[in-house]
PDB file of N, CA and C in Angstrom:
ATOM      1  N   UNK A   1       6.793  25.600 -11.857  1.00  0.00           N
ATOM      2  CA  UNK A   1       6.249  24.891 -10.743  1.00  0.00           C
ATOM      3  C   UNK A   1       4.723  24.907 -10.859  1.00  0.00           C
ATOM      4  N   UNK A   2       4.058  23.862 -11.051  1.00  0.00           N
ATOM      5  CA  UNK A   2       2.716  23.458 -10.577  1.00  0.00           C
ATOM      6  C   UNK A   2       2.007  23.363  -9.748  1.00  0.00           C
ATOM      7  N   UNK A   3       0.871  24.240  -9.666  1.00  0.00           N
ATOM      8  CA  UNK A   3       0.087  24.460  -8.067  1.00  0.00           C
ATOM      9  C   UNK A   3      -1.001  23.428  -7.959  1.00  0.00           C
ATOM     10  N   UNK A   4      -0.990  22.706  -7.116  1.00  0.00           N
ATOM     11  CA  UNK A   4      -1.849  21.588  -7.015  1.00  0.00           C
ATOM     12  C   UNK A   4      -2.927  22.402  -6.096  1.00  0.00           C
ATOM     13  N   UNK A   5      -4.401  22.123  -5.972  1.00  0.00           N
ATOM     14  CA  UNK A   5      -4.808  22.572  -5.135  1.00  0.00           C
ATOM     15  C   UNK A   5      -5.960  21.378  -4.471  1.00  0.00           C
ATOM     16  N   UNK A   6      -6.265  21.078  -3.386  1.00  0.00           N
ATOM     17  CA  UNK A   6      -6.924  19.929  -2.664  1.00  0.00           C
ATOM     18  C   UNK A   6      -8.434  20.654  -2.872  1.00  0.00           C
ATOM     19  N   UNK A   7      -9.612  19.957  -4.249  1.00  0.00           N
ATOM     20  CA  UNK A   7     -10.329  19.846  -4.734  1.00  0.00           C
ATOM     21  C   UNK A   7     -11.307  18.746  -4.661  1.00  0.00           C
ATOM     22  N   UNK A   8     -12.715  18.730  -4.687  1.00  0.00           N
ATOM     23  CA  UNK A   8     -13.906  17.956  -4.467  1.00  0.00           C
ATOM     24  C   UNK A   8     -13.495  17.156  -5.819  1.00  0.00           C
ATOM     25  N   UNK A   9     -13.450  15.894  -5.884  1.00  0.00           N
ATOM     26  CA  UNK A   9     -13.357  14.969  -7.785  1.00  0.00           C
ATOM     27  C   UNK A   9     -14.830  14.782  -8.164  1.00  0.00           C
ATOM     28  N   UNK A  10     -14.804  15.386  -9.263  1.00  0.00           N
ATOM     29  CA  UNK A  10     -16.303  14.912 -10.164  1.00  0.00           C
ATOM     30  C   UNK A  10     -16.781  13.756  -9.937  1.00  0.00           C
ATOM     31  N   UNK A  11     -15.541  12.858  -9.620  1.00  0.00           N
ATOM     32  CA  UNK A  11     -15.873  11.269  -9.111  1.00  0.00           C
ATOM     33  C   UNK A  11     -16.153  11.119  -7.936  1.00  0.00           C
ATOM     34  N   UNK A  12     -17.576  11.212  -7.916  1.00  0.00           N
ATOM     35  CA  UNK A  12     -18.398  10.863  -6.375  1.00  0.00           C
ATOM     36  C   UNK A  12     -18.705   9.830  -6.427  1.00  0.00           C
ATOM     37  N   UNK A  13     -18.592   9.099  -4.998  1.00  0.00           N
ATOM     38  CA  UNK A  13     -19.690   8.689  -4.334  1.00  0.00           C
ATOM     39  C   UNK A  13     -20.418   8.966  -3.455  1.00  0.00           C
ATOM     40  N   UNK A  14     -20.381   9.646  -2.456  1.00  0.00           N
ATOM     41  CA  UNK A  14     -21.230  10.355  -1.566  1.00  0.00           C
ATOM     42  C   UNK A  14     -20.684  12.122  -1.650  1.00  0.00           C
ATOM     43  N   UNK A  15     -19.445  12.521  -1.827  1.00  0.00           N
ATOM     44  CA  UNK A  15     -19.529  13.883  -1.954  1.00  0.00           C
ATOM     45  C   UNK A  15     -18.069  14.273  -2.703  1.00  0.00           C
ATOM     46  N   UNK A  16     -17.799  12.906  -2.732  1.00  0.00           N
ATOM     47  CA  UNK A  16     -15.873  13.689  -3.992  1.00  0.00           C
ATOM     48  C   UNK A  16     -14.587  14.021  -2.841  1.00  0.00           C
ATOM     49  N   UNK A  17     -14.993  13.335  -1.756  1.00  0.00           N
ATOM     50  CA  UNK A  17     -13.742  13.958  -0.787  1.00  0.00           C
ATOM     51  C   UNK A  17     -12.620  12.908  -1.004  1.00  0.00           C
ATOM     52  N   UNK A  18     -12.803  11.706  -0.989  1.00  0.00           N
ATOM     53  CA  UNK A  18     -11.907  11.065  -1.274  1.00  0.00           C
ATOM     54  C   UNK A  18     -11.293  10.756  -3.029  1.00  0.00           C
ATOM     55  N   UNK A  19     -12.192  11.336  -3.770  1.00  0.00           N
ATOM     56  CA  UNK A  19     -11.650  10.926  -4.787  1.00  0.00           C
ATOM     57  C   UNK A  19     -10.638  12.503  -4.971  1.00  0.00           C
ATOM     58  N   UNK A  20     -11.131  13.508  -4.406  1.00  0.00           N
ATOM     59  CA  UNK A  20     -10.046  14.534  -3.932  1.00  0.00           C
ATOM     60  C   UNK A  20      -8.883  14.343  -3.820  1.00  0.00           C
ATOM     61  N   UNK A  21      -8.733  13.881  -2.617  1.00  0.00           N
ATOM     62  CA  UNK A  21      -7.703  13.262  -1.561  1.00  0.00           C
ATOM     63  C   UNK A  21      -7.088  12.437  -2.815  1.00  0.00           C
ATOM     64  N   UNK A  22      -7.564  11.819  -2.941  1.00  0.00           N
ATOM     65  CA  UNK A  22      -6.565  10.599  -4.404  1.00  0.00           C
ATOM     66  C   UNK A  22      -6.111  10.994  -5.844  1.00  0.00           C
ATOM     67  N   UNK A  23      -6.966  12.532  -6.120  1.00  0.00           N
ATOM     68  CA  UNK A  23      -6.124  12.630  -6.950  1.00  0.00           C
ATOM     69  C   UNK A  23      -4.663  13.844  -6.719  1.00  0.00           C
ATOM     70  N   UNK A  24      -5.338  14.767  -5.295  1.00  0.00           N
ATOM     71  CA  UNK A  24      -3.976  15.391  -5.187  1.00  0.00           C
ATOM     72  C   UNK A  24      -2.909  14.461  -4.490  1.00  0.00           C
ATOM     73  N   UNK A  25      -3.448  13.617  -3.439  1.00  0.00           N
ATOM     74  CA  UNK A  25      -1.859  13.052  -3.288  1.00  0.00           C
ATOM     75  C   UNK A  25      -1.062  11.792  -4.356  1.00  0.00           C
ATOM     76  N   UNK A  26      -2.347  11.605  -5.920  1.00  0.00           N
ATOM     77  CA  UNK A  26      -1.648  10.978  -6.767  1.00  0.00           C
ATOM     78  C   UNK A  26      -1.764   9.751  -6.933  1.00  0.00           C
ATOM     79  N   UNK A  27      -2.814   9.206  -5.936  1.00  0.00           N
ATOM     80  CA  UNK A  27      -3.201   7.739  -5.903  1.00  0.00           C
ATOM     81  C   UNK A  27      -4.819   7.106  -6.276  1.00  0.00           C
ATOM     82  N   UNK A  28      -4.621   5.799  -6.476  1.00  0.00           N
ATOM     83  CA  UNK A  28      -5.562   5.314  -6.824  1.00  0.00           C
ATOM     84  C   UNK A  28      -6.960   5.743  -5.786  1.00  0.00           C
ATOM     85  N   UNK A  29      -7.685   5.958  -7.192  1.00  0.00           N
ATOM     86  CA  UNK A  29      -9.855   6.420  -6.349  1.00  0.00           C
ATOM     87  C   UNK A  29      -9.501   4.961  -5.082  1.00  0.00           C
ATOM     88  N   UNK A  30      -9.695   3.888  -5.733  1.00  0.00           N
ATOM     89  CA  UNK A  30      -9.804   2.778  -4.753  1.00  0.00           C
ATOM     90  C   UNK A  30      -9.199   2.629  -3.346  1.00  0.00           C
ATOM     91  N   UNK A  31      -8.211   2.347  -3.390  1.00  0.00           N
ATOM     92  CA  UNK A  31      -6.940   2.456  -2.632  1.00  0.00           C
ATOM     93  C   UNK A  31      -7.421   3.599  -1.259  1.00  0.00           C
ATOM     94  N   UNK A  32      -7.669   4.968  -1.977  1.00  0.00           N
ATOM     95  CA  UNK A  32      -7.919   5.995  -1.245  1.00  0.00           C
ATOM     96  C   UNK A  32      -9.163   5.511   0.099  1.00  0.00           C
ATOM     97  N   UNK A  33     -10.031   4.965  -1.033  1.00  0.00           N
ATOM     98  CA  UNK A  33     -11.343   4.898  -0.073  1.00  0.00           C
ATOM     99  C   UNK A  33     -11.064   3.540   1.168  1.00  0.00           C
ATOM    100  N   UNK A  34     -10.326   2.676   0.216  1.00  0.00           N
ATOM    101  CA  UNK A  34      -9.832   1.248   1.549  1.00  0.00           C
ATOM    102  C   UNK A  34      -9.488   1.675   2.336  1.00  0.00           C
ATOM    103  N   UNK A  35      -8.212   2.582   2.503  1.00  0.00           N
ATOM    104  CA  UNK A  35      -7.608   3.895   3.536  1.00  0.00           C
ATOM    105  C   UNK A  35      -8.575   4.554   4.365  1.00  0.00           C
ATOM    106  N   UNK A  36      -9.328   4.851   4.242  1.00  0.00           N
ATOM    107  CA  UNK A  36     -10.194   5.990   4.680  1.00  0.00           C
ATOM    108  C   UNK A  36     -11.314   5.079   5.336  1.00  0.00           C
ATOM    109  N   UNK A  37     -11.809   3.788   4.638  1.00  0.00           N
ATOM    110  CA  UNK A  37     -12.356   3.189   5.217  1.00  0.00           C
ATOM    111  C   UNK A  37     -11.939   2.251   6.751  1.00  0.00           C
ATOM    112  N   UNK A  38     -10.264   1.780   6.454  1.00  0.00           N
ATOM    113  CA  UNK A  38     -10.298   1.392   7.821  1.00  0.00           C
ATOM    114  C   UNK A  38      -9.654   2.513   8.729  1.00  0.00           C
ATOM    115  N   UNK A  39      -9.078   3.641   8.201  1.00  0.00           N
ATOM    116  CA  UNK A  39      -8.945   4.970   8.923  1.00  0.00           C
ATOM    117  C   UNK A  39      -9.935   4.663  10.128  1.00  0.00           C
ATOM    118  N   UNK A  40     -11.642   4.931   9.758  1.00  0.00           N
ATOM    119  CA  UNK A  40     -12.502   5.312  10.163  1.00  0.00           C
ATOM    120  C   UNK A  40     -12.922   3.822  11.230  1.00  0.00           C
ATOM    121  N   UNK A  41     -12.695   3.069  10.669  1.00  0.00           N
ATOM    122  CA  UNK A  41     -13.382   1.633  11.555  1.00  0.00           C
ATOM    123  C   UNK A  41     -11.539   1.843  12.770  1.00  0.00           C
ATOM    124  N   UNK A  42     -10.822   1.890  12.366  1.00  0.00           N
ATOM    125  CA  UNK A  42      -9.604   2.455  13.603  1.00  0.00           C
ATOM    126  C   UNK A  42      -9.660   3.152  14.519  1.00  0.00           C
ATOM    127  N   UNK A  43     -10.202   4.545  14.411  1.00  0.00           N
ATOM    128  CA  UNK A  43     -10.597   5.469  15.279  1.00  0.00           C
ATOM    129  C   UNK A  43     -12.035   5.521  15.396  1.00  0.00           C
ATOM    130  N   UNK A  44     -12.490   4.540  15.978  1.00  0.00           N
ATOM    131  CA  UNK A  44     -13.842   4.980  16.079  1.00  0.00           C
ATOM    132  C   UNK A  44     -14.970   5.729  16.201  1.00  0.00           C
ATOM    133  N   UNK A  45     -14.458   5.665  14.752  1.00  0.00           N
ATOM    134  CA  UNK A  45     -15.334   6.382  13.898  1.00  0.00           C
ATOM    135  C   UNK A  45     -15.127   8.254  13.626  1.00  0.00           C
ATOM    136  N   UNK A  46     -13.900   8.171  13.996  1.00  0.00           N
ATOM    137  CA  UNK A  46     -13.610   9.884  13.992  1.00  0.00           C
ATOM    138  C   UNK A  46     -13.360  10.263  12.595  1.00  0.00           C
ATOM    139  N   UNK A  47     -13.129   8.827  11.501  1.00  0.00           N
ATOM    140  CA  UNK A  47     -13.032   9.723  10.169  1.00  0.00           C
ATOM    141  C   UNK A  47     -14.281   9.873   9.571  1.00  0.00           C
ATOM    142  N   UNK A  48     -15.678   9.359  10.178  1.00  0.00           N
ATOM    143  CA  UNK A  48     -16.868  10.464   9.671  1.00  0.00           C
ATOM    144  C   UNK A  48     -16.586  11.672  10.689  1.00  0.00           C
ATOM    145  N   UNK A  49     -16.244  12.073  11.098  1.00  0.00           N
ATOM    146  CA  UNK A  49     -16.484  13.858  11.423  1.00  0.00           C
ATOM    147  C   UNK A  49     -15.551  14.534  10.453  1.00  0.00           C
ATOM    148  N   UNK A  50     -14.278  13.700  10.394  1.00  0.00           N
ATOM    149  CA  UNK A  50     -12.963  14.606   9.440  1.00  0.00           C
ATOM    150  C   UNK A  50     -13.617  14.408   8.131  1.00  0.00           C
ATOM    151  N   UNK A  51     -14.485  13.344   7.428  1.00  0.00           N
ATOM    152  CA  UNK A  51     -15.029  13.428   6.320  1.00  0.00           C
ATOM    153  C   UNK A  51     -16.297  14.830   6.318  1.00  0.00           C
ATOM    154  N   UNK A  52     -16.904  14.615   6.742  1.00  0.00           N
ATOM    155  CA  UNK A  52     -18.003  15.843   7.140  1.00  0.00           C
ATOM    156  C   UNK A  52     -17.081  17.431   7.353  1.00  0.00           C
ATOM    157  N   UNK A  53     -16.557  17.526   8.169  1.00  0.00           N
ATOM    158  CA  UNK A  53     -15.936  18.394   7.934  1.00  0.00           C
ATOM    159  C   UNK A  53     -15.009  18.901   6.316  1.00  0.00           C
ATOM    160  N   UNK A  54     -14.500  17.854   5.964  1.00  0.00           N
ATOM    161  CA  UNK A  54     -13.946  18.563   4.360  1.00  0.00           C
ATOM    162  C   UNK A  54     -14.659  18.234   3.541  1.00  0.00           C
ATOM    163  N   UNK A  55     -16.103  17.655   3.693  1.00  0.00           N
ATOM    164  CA  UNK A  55     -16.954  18.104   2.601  1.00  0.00           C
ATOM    165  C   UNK A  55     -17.393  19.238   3.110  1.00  0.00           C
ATOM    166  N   UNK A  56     -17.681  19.894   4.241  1.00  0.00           N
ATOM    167  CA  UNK A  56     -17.817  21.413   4.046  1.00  0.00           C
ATOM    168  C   UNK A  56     -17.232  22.123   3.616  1.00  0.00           C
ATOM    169  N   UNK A  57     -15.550  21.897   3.909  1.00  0.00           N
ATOM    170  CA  UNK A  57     -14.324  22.807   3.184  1.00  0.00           C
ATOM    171  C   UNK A  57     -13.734  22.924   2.217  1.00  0.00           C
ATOM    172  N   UNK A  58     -13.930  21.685   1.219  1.00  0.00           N
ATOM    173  CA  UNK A  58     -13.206  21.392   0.446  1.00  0.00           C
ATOM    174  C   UNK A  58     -13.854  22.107  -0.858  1.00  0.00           C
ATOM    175  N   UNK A  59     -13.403  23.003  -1.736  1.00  0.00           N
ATOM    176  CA  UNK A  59     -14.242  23.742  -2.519  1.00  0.00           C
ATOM    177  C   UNK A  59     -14.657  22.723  -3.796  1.00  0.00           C
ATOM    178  N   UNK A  60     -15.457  23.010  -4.732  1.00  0.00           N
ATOM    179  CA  UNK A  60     -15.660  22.365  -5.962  1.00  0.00           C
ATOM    180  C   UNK A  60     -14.334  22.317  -6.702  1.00  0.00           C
ATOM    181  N   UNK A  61     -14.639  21.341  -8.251  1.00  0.00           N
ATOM    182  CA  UNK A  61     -13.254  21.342  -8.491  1.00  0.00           C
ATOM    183  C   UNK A  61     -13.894  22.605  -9.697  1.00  0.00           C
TER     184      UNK A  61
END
């Protein structure tokens, strides 16, 4: 069994959280950020705090 662990991706654009997010749950860099982008325009604007927040938490890879 393989331990995945939810990691910052070398592939930044502002801090690697989403390219994180895309490669542990296995999906496309792109895809991830379209997601995340209307995530954030949906809840206005609550996915910059959940982004801010796991770039504090999210360790290096």
């Amino acid at each position: 069994m393989s331990s995945r662990r939810l990691t910052k991706s070398s592939n930044k654009v502002i801090a690697g959280v989403c390219g994180g997010l895309a490669e542990y749950l296995g999906l496309d860099y792109t895809l991830t950020q379209l997601l995340y982008a209307l995530l954030t325009l949906f809840t206005a604007f609550a996915g910059v705090i959940i982004y801010i927040i796991l770039w504090i938490i999210m360790p290096e890879n």
